[in-house]
N, C-alpha and C. Protein backbone atom coordinates (compact mmCIF):
# COMPACT_ATOMS: atom_id res chain seq x y z
N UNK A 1 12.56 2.88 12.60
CA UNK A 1 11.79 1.92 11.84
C UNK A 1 10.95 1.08 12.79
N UNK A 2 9.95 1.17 12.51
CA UNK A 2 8.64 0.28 13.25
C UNK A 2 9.03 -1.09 12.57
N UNK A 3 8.72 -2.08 13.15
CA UNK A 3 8.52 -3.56 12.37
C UNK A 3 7.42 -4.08 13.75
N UNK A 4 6.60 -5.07 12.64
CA UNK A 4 4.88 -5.36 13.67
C UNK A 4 5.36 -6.66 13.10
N UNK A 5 4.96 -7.47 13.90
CA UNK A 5 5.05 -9.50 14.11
C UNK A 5 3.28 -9.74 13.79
N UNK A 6 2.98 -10.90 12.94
CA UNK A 6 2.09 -11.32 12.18
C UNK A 6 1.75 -12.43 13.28
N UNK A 7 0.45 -12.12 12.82
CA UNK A 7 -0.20 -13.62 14.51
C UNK A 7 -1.26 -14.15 13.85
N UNK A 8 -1.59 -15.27 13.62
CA UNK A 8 -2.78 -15.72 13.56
C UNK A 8 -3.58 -15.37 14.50
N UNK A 9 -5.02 -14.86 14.19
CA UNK A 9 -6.16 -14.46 14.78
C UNK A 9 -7.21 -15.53 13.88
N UNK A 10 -8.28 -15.69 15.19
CA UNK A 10 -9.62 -15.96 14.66
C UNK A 10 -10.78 -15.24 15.02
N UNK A 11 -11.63 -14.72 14.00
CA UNK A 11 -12.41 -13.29 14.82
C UNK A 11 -13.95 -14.45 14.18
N UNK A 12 -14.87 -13.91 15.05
CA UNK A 12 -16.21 -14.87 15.04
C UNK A 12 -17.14 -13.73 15.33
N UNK A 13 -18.10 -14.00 15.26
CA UNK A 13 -19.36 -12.91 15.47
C UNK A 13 -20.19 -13.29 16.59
N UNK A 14 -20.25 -12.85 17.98
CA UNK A 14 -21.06 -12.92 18.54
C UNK A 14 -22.42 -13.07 18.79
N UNK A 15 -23.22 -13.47 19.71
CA UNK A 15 -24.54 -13.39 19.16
C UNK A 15 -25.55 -12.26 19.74
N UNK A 16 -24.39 -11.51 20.67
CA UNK A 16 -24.61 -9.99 20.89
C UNK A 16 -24.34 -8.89 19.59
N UNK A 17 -23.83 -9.15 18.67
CA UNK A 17 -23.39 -8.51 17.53
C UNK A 17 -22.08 -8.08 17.96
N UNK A 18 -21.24 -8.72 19.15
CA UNK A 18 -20.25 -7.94 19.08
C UNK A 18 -19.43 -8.85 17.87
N UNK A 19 -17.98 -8.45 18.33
CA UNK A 19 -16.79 -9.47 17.13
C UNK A 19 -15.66 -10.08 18.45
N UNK A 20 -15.00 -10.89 18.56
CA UNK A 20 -14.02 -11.61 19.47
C UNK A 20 -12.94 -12.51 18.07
N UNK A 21 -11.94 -11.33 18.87
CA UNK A 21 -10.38 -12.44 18.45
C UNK A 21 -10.11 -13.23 19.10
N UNK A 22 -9.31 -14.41 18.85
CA UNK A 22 -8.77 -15.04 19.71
C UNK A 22 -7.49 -15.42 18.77
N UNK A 23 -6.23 -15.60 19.58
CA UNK A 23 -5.00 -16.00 18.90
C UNK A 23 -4.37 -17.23 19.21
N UNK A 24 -4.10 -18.33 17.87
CA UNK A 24 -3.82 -19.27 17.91
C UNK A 24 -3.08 -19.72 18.86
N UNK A 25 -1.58 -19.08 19.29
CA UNK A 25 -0.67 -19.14 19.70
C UNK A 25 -0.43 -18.27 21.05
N UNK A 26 -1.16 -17.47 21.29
CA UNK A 26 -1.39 -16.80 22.59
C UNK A 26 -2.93 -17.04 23.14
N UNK A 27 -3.19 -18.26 23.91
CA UNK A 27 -4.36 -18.38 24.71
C UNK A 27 -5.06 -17.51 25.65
N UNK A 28 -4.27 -16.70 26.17
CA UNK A 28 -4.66 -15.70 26.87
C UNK A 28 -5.17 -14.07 26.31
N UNK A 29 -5.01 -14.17 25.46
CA UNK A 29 -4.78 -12.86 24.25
C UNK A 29 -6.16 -12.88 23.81
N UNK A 30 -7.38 -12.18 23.85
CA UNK A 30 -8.43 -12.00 23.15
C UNK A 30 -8.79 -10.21 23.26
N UNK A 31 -9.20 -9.95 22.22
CA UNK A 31 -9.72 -8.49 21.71
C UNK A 31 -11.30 -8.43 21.42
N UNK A 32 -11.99 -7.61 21.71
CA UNK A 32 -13.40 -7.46 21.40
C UNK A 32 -13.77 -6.26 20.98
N UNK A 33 -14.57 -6.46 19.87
CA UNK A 33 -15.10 -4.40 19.08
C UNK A 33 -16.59 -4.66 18.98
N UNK A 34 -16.86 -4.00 18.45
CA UNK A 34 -18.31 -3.75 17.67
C UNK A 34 -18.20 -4.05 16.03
N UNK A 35 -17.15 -3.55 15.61
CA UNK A 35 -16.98 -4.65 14.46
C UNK A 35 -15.95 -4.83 13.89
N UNK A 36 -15.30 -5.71 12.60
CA UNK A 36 -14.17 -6.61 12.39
C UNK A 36 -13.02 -5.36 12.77
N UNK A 37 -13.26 -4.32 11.93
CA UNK A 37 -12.15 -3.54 12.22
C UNK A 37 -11.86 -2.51 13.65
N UNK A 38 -12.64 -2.77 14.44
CA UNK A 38 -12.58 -2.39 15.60
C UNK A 38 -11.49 -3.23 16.36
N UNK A 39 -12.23 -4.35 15.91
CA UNK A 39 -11.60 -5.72 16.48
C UNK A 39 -10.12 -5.92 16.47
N UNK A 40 -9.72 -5.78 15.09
CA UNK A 40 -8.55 -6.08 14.42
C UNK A 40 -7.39 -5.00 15.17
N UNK A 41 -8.06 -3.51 15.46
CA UNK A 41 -7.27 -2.46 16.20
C UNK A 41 -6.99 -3.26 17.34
N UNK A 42 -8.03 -3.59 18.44
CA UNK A 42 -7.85 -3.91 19.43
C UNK A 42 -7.09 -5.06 19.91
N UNK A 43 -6.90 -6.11 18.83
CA UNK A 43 -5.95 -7.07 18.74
C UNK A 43 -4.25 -6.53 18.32
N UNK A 44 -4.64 -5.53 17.13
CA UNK A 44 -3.00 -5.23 17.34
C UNK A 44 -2.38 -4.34 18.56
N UNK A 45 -3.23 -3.73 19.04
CA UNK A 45 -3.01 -2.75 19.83
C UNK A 45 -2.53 -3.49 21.66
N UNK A 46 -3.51 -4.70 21.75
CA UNK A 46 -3.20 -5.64 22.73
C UNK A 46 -2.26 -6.68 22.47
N UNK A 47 -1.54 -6.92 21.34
CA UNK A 47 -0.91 -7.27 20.91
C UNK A 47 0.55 -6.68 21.29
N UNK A 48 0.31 -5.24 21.08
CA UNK A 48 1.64 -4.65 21.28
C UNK A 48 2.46 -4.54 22.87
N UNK A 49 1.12 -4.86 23.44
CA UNK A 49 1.06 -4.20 25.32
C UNK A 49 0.82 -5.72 25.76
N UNK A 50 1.47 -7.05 25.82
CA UNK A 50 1.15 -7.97 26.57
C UNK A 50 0.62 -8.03 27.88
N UNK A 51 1.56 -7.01 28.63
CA UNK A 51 1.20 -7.16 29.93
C UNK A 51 -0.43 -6.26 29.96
N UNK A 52 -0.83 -5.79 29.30
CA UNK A 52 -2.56 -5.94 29.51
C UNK A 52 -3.27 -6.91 29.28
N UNK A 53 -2.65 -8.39 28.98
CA UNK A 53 -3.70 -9.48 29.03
C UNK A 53 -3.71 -10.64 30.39
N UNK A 54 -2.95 -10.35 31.17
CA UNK A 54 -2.68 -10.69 31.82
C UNK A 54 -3.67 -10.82 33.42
């Protein structure tokens, strides 16, 4: 059984057109796509692997 932990994210729109998460509670933690749902992968996905934000 998989179980995934819920994080507040805030995703904003660049003025490159990219997208940027940032997480309330992890300052160091940001994800970047081309768009929301790119984004949203790349946040759970960096999410899962801490030690890549580092």
């Amino acid at each position: 059984m998989t179980m995934e932990q819920i994080a507040r994210l805030h995703i904003e729109k660049l003025p490159k057109g990219v997208y940027l998460a940032t997480f309330d509670h992890i300052p160091r933690l940001v994800a970047q796509g081309r768009t929301v749902a790119e984004t949203l992968e790349m946040a759970r996905r960096d999410r899962q692997s801490p030690s890549k934000a580092s």
